[in-house]
C-alpha atoms as a PDB file:
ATOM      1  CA  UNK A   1      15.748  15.880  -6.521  1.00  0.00           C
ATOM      2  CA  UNK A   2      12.452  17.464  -6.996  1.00  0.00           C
ATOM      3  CA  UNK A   3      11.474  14.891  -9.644  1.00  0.00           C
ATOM      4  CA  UNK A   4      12.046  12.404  -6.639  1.00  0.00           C
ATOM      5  CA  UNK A   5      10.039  13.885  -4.174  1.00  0.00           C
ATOM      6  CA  UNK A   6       7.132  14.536  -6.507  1.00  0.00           C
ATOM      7  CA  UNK A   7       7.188  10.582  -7.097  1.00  0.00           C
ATOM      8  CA  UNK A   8       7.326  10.106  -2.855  1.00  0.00           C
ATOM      9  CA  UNK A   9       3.941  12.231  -3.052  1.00  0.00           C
ATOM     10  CA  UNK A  10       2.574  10.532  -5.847  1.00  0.00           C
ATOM     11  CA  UNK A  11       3.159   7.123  -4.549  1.00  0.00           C
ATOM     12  CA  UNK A  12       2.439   8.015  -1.184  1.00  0.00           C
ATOM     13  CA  UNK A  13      -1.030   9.726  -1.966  1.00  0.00           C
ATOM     14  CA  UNK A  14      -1.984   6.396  -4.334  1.00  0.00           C
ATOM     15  CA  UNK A  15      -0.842   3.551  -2.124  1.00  0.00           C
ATOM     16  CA  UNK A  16      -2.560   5.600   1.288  1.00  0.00           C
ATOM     17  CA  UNK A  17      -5.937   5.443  -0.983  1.00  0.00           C
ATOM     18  CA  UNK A  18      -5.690   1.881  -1.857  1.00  0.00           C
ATOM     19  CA  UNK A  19      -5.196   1.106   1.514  1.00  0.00           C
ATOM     20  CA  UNK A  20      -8.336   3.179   2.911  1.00  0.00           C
ATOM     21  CA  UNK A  21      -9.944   1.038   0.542  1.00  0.00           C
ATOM     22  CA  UNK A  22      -9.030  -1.959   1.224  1.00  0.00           C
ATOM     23  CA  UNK A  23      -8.688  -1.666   5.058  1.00  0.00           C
ATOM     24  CA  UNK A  24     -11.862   0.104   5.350  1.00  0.00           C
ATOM     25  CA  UNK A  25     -13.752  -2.325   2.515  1.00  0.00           C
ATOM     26  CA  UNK A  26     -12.719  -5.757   4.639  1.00  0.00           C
ATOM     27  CA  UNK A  27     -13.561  -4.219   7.572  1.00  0.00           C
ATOM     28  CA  UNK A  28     -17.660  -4.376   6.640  1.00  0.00           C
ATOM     29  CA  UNK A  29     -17.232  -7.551   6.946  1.00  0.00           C
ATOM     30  CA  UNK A  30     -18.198  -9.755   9.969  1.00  0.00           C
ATOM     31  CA  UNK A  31     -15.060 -12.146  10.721  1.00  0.00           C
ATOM     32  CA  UNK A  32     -15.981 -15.945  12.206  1.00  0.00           C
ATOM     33  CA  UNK A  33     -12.800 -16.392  14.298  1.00  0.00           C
ATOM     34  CA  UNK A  34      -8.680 -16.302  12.950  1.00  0.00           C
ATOM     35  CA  UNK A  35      -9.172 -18.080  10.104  1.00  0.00           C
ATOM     36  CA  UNK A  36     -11.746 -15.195   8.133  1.00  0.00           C
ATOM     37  CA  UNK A  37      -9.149 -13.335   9.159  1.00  0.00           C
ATOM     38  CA  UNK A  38      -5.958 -14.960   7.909  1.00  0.00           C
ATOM     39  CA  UNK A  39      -6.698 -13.519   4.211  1.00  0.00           C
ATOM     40  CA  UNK A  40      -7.090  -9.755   5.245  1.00  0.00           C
ATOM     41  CA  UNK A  41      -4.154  -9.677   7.245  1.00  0.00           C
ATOM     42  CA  UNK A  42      -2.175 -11.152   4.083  1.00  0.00           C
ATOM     43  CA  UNK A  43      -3.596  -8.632   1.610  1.00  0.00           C
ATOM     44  CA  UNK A  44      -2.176  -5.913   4.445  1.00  0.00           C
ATOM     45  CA  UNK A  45       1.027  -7.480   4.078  1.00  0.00           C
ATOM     46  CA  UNK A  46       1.138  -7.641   0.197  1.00  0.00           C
ATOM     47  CA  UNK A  47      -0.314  -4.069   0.091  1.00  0.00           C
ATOM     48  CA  UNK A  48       2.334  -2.509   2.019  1.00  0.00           C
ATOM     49  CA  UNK A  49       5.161  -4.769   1.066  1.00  0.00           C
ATOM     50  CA  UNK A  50       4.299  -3.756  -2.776  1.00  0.00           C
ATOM     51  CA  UNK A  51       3.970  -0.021  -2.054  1.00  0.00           C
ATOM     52  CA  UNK A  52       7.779  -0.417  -0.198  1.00  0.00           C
ATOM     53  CA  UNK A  53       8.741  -1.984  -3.942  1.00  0.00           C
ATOM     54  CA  UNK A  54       6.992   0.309  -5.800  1.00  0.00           C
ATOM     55  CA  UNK A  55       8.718   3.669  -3.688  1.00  0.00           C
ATOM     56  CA  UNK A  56      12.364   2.048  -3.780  1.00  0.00           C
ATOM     57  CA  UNK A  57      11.900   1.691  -7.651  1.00  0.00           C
ATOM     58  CA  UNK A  58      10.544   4.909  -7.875  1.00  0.00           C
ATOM     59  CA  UNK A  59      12.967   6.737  -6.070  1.00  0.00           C
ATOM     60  CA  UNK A  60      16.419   4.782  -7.035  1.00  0.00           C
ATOM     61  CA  UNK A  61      15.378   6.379 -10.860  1.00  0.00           C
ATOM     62  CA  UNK A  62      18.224   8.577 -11.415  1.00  0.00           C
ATOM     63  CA  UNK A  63      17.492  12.138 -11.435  1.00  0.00           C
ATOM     64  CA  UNK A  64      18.006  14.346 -15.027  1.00  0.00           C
END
């Protein structure tokens, strides 16, 4: 169990960096209406939908 929770932290603490980064790196940048917008909003989408992925495979690693 401790194994797991170590790889919660982990993942958590990496995927909450990337997405300072990325958030806070697009967000510089001056938008011209929906469509400049359209590509951040999917990158959001795939960032968090990959860190969900990346946790459930993490965590359903059976525990030694």
């Amino acid at each position: 169990m401790t194994l797991q929770i170590g790889n919660l932290i982990s993942v958590v603490l990496v995927w909450a960096l990337v997405a300072y980064i990325f958030v806070f790196g697009f967000a510089q940048m001056k938008w011209s209406g929906w469509e400049g917008a359209l590509p951040w909003l999917c990158g959001v989408v795939a960032l968090f939908t990959s860190a969900g992925f990346t946790t459930k495979w993490l965590m359903a690693k059976p525990v030694l």
